[in-house]
C-alpha atoms as a PDB file:
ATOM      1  CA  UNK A   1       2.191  12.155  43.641  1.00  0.00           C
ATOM      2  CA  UNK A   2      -0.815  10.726  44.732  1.00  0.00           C
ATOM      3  CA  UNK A   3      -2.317  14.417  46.224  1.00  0.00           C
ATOM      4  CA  UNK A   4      -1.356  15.856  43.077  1.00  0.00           C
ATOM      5  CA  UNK A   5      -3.304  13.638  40.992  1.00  0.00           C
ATOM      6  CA  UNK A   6      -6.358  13.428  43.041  1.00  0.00           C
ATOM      7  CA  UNK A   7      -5.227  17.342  43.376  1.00  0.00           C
ATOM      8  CA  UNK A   8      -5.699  17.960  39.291  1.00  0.00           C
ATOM      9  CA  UNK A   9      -8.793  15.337  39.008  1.00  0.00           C
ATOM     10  CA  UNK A  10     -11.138  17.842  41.680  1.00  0.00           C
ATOM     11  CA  UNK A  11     -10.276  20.798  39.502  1.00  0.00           C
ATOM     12  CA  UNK A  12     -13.478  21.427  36.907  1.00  0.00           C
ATOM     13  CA  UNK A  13     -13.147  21.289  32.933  1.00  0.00           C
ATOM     14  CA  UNK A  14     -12.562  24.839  32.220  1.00  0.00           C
ATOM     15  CA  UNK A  15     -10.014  25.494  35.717  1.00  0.00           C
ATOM     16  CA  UNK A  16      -8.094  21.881  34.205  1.00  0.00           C
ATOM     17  CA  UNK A  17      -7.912  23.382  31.033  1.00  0.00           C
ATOM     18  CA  UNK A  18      -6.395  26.555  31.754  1.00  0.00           C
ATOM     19  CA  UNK A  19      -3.805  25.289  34.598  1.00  0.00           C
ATOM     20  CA  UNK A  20      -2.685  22.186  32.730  1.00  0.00           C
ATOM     21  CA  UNK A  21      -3.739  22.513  28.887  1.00  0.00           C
ATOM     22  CA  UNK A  22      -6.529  20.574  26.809  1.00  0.00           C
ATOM     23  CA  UNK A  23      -4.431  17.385  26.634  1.00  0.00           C
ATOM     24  CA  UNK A  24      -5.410  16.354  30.428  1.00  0.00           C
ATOM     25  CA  UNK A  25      -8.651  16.804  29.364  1.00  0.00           C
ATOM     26  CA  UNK A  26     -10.834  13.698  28.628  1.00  0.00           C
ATOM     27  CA  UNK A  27     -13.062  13.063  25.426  1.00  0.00           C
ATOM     28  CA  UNK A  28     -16.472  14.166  27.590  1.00  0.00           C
ATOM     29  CA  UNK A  29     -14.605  17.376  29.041  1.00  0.00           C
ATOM     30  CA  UNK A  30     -13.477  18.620  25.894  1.00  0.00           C
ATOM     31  CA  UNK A  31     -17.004  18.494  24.451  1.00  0.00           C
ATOM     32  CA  UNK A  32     -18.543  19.528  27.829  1.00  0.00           C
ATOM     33  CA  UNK A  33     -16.249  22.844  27.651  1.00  0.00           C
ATOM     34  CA  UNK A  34     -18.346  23.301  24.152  1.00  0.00           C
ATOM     35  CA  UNK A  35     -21.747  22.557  24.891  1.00  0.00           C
ATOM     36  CA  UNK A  36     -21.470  24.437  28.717  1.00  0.00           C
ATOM     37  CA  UNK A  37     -24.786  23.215  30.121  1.00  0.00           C
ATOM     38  CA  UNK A  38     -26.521  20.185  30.474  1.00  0.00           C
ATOM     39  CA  UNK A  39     -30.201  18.799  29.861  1.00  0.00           C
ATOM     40  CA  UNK A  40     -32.924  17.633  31.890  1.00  0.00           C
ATOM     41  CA  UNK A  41     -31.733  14.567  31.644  1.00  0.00           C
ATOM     42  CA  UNK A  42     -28.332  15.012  33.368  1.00  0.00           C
ATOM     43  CA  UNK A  43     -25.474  17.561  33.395  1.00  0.00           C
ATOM     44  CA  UNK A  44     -23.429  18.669  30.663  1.00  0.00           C
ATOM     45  CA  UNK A  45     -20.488  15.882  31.500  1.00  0.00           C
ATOM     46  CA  UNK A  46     -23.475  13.143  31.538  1.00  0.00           C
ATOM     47  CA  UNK A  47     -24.550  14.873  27.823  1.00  0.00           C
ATOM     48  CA  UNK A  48     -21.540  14.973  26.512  1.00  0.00           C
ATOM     49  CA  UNK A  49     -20.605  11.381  27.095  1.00  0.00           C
ATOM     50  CA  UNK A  50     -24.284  10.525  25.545  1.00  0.00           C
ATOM     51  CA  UNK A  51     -23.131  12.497  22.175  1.00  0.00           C
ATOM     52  CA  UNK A  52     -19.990  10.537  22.206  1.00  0.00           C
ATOM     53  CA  UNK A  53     -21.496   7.305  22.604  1.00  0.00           C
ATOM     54  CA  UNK A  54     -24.128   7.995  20.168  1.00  0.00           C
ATOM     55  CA  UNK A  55     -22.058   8.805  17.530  1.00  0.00           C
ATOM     56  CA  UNK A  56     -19.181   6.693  18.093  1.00  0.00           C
ATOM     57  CA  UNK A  57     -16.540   9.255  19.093  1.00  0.00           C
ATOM     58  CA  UNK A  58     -15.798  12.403  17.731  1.00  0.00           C
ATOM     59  CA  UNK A  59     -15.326  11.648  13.934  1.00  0.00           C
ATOM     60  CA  UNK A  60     -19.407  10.450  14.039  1.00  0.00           C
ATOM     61  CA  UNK A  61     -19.643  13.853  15.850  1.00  0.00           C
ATOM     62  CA  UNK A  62     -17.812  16.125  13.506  1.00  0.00           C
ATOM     63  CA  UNK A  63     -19.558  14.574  10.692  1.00  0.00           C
ATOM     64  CA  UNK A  64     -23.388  14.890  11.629  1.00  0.00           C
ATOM     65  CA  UNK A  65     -26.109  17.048  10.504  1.00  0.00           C
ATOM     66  CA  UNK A  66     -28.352  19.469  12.561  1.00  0.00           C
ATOM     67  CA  UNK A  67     -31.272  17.454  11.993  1.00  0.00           C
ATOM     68  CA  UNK A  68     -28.990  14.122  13.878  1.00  0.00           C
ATOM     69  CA  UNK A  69     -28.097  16.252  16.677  1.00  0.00           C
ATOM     70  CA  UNK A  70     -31.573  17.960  17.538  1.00  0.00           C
ATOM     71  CA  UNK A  71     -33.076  14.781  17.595  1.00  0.00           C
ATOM     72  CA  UNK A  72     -31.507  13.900  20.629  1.00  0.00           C
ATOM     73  CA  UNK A  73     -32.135  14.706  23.984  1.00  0.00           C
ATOM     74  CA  UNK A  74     -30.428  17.621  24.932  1.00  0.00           C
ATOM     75  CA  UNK A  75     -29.658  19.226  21.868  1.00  0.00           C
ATOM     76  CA  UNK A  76     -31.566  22.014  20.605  1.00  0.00           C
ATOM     77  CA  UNK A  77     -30.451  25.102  18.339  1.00  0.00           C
ATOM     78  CA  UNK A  78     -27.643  26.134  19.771  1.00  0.00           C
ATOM     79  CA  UNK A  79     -26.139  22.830  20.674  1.00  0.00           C
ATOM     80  CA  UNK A  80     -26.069  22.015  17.400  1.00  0.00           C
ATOM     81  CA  UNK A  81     -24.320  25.216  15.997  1.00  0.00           C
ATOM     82  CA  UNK A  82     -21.970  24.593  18.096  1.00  0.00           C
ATOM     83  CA  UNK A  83     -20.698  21.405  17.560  1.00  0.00           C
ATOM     84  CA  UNK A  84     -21.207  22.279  13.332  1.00  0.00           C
ATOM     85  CA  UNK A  85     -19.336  24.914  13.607  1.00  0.00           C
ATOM     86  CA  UNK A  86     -16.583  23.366  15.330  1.00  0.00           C
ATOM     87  CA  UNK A  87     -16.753  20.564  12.760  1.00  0.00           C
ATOM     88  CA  UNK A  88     -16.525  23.322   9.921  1.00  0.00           C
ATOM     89  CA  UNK A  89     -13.656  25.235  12.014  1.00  0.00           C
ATOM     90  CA  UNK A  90     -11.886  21.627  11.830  1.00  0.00           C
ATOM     91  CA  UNK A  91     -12.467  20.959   7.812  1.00  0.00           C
ATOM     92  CA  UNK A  92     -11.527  24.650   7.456  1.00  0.00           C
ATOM     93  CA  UNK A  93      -7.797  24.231   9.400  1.00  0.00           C
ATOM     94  CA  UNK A  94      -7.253  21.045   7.395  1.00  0.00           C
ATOM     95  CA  UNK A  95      -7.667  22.896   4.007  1.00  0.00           C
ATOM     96  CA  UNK A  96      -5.849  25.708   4.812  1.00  0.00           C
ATOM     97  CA  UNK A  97      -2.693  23.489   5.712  1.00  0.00           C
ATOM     98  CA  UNK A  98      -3.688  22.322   2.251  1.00  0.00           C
ATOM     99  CA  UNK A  99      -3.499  26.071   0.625  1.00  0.00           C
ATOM    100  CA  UNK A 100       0.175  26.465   2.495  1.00  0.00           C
ATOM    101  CA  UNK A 101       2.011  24.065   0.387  1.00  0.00           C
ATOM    102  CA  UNK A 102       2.212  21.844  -1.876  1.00  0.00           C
ATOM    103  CA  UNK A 103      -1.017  19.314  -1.786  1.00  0.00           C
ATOM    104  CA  UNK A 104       1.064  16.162  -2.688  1.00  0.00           C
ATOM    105  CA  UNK A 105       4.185  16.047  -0.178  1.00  0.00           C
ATOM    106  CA  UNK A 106       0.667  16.403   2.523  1.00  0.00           C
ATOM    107  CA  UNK A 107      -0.681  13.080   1.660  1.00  0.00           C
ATOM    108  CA  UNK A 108      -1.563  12.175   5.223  1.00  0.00           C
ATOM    109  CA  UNK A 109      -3.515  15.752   5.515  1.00  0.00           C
ATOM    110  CA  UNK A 110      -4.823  15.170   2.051  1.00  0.00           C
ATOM    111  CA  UNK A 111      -6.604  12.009   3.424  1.00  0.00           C
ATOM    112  CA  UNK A 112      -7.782  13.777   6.539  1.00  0.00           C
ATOM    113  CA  UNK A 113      -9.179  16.689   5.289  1.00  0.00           C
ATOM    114  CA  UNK A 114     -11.318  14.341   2.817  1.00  0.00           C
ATOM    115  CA  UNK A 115     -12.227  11.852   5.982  1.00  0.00           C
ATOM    116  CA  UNK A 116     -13.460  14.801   7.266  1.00  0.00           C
ATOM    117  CA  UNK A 117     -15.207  16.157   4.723  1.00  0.00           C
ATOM    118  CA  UNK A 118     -16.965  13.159   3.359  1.00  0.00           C
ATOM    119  CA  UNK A 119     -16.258  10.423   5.377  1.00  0.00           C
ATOM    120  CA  UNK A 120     -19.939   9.639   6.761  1.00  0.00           C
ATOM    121  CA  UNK A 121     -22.031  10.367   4.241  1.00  0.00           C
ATOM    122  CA  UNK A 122     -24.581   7.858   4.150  1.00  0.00           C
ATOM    123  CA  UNK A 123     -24.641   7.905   0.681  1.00  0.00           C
ATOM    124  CA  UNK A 124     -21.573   8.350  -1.557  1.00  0.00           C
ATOM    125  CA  UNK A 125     -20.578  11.507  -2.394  1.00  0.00           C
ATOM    126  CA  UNK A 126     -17.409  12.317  -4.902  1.00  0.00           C
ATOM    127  CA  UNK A 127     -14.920  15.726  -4.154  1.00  0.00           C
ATOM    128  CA  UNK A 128     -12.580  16.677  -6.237  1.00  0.00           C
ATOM    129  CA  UNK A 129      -9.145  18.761  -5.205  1.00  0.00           C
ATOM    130  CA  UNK A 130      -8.173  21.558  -7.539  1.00  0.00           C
ATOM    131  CA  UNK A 131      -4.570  21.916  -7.843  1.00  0.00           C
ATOM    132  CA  UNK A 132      -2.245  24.733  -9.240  1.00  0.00           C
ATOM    133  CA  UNK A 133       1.111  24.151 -11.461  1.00  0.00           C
ATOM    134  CA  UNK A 134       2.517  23.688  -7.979  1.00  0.00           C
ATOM    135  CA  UNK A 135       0.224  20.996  -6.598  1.00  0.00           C
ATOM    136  CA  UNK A 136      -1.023  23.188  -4.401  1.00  0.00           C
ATOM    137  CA  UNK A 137      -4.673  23.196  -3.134  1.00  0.00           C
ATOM    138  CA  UNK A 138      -6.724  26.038  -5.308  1.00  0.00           C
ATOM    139  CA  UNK A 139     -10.049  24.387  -3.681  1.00  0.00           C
ATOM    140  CA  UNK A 140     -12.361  21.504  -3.470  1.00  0.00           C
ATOM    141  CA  UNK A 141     -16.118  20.843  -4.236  1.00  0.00           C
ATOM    142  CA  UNK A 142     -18.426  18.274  -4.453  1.00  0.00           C
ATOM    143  CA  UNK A 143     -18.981  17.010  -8.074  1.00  0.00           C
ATOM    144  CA  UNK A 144     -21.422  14.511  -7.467  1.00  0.00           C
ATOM    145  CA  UNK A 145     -23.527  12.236  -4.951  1.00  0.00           C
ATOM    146  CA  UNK A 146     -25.421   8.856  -5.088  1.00  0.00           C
ATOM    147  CA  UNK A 147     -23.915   6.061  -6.826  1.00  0.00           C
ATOM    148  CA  UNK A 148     -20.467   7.089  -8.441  1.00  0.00           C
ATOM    149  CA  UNK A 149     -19.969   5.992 -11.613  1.00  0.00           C
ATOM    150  CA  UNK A 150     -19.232   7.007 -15.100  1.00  0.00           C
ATOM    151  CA  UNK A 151     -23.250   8.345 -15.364  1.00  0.00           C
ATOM    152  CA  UNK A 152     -23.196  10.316 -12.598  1.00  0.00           C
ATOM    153  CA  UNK A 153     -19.491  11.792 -12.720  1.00  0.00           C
ATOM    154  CA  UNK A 154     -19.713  13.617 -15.689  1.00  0.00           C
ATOM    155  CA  UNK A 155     -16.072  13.570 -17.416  1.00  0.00           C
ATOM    156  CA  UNK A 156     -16.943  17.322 -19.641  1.00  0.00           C
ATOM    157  CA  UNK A 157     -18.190  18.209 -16.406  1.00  0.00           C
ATOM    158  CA  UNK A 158     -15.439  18.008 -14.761  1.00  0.00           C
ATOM    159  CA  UNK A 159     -13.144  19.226 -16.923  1.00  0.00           C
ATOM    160  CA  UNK A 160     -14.992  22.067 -17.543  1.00  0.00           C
ATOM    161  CA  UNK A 161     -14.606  22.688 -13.859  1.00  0.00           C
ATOM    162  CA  UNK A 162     -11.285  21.695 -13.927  1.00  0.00           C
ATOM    163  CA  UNK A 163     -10.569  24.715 -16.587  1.00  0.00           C
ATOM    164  CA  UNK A 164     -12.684  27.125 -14.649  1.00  0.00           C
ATOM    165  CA  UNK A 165     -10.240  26.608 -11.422  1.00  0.00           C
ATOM    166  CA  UNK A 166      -7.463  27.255 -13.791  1.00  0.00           C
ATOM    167  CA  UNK A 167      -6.159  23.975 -12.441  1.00  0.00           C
ATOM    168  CA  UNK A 168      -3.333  22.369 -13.761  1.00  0.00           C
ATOM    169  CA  UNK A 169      -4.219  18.927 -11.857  1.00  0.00           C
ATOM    170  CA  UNK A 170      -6.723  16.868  -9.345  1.00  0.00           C
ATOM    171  CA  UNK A 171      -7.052  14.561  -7.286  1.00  0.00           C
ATOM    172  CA  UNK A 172     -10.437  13.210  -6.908  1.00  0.00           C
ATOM    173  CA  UNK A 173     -11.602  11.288  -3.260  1.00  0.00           C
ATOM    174  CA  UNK A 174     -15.209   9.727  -3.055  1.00  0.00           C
ATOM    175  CA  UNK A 175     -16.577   7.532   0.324  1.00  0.00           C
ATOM    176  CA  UNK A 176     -17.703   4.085   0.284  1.00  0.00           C
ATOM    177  CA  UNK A 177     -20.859   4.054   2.851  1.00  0.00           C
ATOM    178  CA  UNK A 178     -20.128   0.497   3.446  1.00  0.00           C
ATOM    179  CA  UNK A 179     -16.833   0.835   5.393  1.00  0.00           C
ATOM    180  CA  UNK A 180     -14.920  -1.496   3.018  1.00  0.00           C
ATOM    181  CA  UNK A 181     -12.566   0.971   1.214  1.00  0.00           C
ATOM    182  CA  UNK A 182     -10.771  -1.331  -1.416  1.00  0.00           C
ATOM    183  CA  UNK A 183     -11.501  -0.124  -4.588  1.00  0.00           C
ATOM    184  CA  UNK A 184     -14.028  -1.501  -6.610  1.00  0.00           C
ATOM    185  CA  UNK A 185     -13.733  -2.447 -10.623  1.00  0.00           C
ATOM    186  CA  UNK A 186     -16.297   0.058 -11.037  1.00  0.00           C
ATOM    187  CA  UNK A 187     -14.019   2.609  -9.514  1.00  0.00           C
ATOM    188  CA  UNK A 188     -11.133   2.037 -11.323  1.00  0.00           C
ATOM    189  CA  UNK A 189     -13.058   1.880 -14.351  1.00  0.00           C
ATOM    190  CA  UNK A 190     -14.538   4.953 -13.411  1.00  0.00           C
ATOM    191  CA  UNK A 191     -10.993   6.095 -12.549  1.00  0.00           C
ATOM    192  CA  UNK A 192      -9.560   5.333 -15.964  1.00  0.00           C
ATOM    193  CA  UNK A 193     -12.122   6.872 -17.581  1.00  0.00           C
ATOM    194  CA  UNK A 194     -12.023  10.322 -16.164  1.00  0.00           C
ATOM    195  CA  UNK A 195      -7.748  10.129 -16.574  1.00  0.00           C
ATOM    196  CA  UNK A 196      -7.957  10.345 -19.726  1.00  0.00           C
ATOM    197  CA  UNK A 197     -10.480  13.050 -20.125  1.00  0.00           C
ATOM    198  CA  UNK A 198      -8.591  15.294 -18.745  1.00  0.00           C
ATOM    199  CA  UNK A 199      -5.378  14.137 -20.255  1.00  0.00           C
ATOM    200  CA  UNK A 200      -7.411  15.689 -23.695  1.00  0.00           C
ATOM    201  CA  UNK A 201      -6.668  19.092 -21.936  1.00  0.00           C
ATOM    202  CA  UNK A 202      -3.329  18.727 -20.072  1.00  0.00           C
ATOM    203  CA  UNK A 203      -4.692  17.647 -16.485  1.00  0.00           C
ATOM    204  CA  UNK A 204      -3.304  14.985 -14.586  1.00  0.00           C
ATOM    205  CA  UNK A 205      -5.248  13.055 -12.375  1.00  0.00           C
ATOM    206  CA  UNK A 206      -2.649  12.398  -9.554  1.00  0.00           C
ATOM    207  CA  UNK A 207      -5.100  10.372  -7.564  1.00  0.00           C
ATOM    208  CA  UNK A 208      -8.270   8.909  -6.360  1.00  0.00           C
ATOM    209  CA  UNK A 209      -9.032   8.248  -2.780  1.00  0.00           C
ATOM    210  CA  UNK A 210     -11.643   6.045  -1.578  1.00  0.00           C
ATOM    211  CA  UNK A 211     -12.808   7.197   1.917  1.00  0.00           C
ATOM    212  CA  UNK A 212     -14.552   5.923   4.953  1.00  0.00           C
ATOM    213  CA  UNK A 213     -15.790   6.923   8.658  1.00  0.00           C
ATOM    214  CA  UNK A 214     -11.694   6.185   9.400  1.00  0.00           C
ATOM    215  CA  UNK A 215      -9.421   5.617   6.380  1.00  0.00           C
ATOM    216  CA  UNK A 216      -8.764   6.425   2.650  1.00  0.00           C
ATOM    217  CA  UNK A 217      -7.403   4.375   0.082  1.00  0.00           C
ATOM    218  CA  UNK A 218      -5.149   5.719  -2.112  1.00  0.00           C
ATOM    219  CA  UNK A 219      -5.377   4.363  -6.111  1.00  0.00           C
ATOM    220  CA  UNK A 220      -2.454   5.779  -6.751  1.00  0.00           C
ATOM    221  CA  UNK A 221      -0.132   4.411  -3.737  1.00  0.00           C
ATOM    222  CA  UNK A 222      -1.767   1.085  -4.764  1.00  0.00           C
ATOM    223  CA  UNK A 223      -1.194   1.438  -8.332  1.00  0.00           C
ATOM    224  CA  UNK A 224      -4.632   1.388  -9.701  1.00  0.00           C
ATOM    225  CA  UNK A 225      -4.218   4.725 -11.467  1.00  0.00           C
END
């Protein structure tokens, strides 16, 4: 037992990968597999483990810009793409698991794919889900970014998007920048507010997350909608 371990552990990245599957891979080997070569600084296992740390795991990975990962050592151009476009591949799988079925018996991907899609923005930033007459995802955008409230999320505005979608419901998710993800009175004021907006044209508002780095929040599960 003991050969075979120390057996599997001499075996590179890539050969581990292949023989035994991702899942004996660690954190750094995954990402090393990605970024291929290392920097001046050290070798690709050494700047992998760097990114990691710098970003506190893969979620702080998945979510950063090109400008964060080009400032650091190691990274230039192509680095970057490559971890973006893995982060996009990622957001991308998530939504269309969304597309597949209905949106609302997928809470748990629901609250992942928004995680991942606006989990750490520094700033807040407010997506709404577009849903058929079957719940099902039609798509999501951004509506808005800054400070969410009733000035900034614009109700005709949303409606009006609402209608263009053809959607027949929404469920709205925005991030709190703090980390605290309990709703605020602002946000269920907000929250109110919009509901009955689109009520005027037939559109339920089936919920309202409230996201950070690791969690969401749901209004409705908490009875705040």
């Amino acid at each position: 037992m003991a050969s075979s371990v120390k057996s599997l552990n001499n075996l590179r990245p890539r050969e581990r990968l292949l023989r035994h599957g991702a899942s004996t891979l660690s954190d750094a080997e995954l990402l090393a597999i990605v970024l291929r070569t290392g920097s001046r600084q050290g070798d690709v296992l050494h700047l992998a483990h760097a990114l990691l740390q710098h970003f506190h795991g893969f979620q702080g990975l998945l979510a950063s810009t090109a400008e964060q990962l080009q400032a650091l050592h190691g990274i230039g151009q192509a680095k970057s793409c490559e971890v973006l476009a893995i982060s996009e591949i990622n957001r991308r799988a998530l939504q269309e698991h969304l597309q597949r079925g209905p949106t609302l018996n997928q809470p748990q991907t629901v609250k992942q794919y928004c995680i991942a899609r606006i989990g750490h923005h520094p700033i807040e930033h407010c997506l709404a889900l577009y849903l058929d007459n079957q719940l099902q995802l039609i798509t999501a955008e951004e509506i808005a970014k800054g400070t969410i409230n009733q000035a900034s999320v614009y109700p005709r505005e949303l409606v009006r998007a609402a209608l263009q979608h053809h959607a027949c419901a929404i469920i709205l998710a925005h991030n709190h920048p703090s980390g605290i993800s309990t709703p605020s009175q602002a946000d269920i004021s907000l929250t109110q507010h919009l509901k009955q907006a689109l009520q005027l044209v037939d559109i339920q508002l089936v919920d309202h997350l409230i996201i950070t780095p690791g969690y969401a929040t749901s209004m409705a599960e908490n009875h705040l909608l």
